[in-house]
N, C-alpha and C. Protein backbone atom coordinates (compact mmCIF):
# COMPACT_ATOMS: atom_id res chain seq x y z
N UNK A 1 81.57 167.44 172.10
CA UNK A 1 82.69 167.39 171.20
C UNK A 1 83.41 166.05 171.42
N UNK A 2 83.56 165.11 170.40
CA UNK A 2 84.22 164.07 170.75
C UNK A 2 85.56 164.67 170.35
N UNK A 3 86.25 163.83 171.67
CA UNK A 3 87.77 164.09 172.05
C UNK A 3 88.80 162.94 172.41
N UNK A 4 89.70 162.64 172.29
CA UNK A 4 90.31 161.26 172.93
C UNK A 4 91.56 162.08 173.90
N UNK A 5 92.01 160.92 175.23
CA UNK A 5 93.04 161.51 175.96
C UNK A 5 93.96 160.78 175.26
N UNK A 6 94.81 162.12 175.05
CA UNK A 6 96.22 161.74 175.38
C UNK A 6 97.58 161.82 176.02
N UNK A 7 96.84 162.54 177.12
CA UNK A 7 98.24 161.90 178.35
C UNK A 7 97.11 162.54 179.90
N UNK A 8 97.51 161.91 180.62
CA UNK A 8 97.04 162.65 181.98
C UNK A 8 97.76 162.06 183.38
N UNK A 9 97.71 163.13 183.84
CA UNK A 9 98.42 162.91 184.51
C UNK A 9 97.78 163.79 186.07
N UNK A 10 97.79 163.51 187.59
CA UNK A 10 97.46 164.43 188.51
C UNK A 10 98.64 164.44 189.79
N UNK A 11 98.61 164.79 190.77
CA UNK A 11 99.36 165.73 192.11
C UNK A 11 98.69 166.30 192.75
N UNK A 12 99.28 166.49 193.95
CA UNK A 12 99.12 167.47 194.96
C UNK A 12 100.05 168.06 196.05
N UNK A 13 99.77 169.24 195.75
CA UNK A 13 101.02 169.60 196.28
C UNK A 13 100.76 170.20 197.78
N UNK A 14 102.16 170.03 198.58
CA UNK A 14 102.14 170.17 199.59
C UNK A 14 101.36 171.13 200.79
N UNK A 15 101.00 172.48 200.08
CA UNK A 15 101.06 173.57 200.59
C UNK A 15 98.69 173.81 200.65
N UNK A 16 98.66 172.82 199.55
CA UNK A 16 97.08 172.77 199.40
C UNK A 16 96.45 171.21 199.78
N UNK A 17 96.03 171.31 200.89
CA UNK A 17 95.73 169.91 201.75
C UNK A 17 94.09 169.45 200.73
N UNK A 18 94.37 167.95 200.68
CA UNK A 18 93.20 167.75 199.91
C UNK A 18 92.69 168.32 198.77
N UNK A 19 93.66 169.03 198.08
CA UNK A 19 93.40 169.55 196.91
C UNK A 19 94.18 168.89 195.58
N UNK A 20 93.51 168.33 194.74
CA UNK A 20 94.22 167.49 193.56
C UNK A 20 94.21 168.09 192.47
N UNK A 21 95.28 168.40 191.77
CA UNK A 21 95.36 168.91 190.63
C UNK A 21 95.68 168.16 189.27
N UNK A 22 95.58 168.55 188.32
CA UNK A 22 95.54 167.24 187.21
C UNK A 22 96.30 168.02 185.96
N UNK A 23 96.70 167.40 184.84
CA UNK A 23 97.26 167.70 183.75
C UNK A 23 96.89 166.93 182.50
N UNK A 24 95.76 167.24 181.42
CA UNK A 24 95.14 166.55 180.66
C UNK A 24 95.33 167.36 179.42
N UNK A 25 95.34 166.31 178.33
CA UNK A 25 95.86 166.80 176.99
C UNK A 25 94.93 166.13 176.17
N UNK A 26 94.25 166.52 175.30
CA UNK A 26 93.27 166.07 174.86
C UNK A 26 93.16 166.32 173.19
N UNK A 27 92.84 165.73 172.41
CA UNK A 27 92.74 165.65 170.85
C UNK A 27 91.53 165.85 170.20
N UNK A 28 90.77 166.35 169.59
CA UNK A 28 89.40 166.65 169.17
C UNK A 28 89.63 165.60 167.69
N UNK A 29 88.19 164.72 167.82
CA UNK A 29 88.21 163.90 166.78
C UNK A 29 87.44 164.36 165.63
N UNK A 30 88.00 164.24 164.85
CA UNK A 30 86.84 164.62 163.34
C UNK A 30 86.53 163.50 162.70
N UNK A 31 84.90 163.49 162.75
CA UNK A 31 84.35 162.56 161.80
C UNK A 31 84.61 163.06 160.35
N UNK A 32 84.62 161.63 159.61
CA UNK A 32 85.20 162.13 157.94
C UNK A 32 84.08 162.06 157.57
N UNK A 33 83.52 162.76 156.19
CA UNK A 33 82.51 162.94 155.61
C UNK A 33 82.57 162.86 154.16
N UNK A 34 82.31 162.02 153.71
CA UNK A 34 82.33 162.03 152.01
C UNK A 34 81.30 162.70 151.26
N UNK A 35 81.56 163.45 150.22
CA UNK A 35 80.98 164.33 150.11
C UNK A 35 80.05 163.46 148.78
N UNK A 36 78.97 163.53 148.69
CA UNK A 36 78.13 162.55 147.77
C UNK A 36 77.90 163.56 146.61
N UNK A 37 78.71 162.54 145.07
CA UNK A 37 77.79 163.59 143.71
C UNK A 37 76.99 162.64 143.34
N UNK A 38 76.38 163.70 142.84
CA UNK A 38 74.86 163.12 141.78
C UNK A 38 75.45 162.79 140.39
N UNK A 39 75.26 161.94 139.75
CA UNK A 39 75.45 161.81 138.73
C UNK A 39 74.26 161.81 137.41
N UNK A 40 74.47 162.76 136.48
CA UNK A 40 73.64 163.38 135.89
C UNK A 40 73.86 162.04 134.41
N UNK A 41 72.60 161.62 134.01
CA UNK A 41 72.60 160.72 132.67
C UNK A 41 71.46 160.63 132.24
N UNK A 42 72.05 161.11 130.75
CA UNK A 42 70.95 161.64 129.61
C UNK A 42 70.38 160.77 128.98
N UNK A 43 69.18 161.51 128.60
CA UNK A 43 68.00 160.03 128.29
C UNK A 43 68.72 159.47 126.87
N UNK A 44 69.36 160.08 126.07
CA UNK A 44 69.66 159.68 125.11
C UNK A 44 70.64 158.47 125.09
N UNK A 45 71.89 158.92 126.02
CA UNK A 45 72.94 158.04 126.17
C UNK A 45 73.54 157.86 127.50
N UNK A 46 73.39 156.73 127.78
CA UNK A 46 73.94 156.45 129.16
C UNK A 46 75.03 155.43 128.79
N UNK A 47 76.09 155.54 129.79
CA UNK A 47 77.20 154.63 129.69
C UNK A 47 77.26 153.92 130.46
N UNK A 48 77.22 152.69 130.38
CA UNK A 48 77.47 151.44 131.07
C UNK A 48 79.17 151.19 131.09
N UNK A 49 79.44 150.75 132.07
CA UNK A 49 80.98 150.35 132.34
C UNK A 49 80.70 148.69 131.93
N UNK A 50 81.59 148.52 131.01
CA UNK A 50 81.88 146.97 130.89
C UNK A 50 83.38 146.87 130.66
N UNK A 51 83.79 145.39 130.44
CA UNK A 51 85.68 144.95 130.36
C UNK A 51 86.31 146.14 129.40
N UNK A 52 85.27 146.78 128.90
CA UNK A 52 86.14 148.00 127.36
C UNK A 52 85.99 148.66 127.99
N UNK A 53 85.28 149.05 128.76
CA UNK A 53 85.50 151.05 128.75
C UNK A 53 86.18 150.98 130.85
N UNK A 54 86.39 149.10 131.19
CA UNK A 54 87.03 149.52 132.82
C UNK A 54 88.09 149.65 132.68
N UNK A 55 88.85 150.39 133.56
CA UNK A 55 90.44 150.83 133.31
C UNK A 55 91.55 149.43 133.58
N UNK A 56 92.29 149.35 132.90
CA UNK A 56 92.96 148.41 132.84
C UNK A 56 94.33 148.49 133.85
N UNK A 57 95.07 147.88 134.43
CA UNK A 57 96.05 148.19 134.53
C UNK A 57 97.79 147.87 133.92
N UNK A 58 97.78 149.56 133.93
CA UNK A 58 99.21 149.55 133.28
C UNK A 58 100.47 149.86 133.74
N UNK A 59 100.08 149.32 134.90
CA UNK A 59 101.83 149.06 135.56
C UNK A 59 102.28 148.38 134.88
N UNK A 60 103.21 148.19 134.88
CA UNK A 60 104.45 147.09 133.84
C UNK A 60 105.18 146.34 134.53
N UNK A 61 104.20 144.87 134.10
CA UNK A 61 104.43 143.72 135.04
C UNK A 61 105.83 142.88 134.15
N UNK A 62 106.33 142.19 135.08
CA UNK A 62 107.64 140.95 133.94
C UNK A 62 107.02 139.95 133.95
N UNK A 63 108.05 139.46 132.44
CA UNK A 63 106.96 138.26 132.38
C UNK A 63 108.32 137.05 132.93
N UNK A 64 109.16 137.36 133.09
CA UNK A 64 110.66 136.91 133.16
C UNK A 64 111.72 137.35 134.39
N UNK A 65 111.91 136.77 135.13
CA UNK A 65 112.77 137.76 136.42
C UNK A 65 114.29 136.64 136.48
N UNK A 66 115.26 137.43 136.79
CA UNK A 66 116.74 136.92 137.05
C UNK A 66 116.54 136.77 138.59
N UNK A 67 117.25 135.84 138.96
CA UNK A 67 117.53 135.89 140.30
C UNK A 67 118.59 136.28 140.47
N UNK A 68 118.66 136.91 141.81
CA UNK A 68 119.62 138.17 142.49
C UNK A 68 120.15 137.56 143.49
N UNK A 69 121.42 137.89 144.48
CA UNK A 69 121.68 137.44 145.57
C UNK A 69 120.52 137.84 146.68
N UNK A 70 120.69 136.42 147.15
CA UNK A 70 119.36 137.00 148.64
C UNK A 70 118.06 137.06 148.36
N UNK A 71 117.82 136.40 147.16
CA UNK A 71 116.53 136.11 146.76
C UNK A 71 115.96 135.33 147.19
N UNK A 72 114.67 135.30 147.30
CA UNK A 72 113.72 134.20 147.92
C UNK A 72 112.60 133.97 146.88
N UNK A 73 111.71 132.81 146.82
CA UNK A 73 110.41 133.22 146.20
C UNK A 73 109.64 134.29 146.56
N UNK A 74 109.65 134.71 147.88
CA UNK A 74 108.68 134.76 148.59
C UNK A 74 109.05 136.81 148.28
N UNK A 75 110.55 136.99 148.20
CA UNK A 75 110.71 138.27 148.06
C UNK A 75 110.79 139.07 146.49
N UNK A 76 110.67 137.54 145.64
CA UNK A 76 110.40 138.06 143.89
C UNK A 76 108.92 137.78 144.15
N UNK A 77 108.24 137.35 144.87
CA UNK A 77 106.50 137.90 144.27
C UNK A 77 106.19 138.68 145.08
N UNK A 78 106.90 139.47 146.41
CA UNK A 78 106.69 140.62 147.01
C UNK A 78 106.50 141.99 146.19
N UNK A 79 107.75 141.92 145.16
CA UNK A 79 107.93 143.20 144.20
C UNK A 79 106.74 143.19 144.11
N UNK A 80 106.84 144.97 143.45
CA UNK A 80 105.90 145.28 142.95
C UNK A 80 105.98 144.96 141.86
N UNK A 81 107.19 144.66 140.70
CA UNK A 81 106.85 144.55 139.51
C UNK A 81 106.31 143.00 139.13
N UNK A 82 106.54 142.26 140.36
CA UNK A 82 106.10 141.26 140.20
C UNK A 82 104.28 140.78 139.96
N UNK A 83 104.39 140.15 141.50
CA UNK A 83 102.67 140.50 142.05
C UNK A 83 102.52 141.51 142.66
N UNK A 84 103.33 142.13 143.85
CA UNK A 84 103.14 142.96 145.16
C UNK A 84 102.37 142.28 146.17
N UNK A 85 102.90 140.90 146.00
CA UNK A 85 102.27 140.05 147.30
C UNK A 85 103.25 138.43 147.41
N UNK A 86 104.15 138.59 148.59
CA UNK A 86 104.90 137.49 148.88
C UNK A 86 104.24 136.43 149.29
N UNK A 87 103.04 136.32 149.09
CA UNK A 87 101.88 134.81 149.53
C UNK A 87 101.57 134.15 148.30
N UNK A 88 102.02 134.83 146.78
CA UNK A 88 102.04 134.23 145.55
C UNK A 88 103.01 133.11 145.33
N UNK A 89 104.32 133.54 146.21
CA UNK A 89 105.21 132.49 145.95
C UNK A 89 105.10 131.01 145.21
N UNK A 90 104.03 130.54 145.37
CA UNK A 90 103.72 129.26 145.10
C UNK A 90 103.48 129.35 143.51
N UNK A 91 102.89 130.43 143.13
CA UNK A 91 102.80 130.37 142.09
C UNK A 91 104.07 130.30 140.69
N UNK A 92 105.12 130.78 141.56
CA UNK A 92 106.46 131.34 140.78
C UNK A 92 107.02 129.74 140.51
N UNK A 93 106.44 129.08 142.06
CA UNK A 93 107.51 127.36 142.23
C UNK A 93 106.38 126.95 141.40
N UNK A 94 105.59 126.96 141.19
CA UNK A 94 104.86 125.98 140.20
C UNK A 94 105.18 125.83 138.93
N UNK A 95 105.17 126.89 138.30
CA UNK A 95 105.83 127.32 136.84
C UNK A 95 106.85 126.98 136.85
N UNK A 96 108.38 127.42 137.56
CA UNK A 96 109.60 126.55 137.55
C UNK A 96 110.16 125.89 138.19
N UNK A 97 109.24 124.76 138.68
CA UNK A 97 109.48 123.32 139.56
C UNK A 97 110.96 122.76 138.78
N UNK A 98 110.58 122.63 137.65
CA UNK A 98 111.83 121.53 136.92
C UNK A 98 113.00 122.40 136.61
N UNK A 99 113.17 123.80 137.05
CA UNK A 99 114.16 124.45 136.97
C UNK A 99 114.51 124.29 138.62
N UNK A 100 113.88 124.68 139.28
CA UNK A 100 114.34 124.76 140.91
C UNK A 100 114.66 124.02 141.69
N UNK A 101 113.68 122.40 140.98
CA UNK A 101 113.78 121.15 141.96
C UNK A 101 113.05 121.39 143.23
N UNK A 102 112.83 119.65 143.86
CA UNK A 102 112.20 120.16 144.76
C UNK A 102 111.99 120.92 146.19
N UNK A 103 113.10 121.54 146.24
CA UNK A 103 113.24 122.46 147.40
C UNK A 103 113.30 124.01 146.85
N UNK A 104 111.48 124.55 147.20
CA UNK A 104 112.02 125.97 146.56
C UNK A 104 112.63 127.48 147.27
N UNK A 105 113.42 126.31 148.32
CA UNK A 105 114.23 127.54 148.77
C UNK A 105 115.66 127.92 148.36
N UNK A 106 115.52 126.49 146.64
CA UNK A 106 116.98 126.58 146.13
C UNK A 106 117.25 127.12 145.08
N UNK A 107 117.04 128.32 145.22
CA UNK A 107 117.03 129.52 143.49
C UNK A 107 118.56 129.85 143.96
N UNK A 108 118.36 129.80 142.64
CA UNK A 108 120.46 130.62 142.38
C UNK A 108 120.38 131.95 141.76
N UNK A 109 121.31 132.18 142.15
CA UNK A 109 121.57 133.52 141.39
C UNK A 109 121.95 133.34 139.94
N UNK A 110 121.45 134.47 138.97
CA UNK A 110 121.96 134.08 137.77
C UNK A 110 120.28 133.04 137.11
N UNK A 111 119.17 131.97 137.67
CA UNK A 111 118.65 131.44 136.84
C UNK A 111 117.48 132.51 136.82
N UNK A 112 116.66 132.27 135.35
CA UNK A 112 115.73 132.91 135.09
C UNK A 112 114.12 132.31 135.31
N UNK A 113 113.37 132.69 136.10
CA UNK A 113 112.69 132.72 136.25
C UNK A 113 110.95 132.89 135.44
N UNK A 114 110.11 131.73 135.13
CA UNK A 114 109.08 132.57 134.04
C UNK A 114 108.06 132.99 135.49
N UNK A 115 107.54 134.27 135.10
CA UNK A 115 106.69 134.78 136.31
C UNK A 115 105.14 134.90 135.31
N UNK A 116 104.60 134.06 136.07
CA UNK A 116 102.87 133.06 135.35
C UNK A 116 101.88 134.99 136.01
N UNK A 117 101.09 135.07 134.85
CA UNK A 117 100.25 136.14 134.79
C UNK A 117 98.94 135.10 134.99
């Protein structure tokens, strides 16, 4: 049975010479198992997945963001409604360089932002 420790601990107590006693707590691991389907396709019609029939996504991205107090680039392409990734940043200063100038740690509150898809 695979098992992992998690705590142990041993003693001995006074009254039993050379005798060690222990205290072990132990977790039983379960392997995960994915369960495999067959997929059944008829001689007549089989479906191919192409750009039409793959699912698109429809979160609802902006195409436009205000800046807020305490904003950063780095925490408007964190959102989710943004990208959901603060390593885009660059992309936000690229698009509004000539609004931000060149330090883009100088967004104000109040300017609008175009956020590049």
């Amino acid at each position: 049975m695979p098992v992992t420790i998690r705590s142990f601990s041993y003693y001995e107590e006074a009254d039993a010479v050379g005798d060690v006693y222990y205290d072990l707590a132990l977790k039983e691991y379960v392997f995960v198992e994915f369960k495999r389907i067959r997929t059944i396709e008829t001689a007549v019609d089989s479906v191919e997945l192409t750009s039409e029939t793959a699912r698109t996504d429809d979160s609802e991205k902006v195409g436009d963001y205000v800046v807020i107090t305490n904003d950063s680039l780095f925490k408007i392409a964190a959102r989710s409604s943004v990208y959901g990734d603060g390593d885009r940043w660059r992309e936000i200063y690229d698009a509004n360089k000539a609004l931000i100038g060149a330090n883009p740690n100088a967004i104000k509150p109040g300017q609008t932002l175009v956020i590049p898809r």
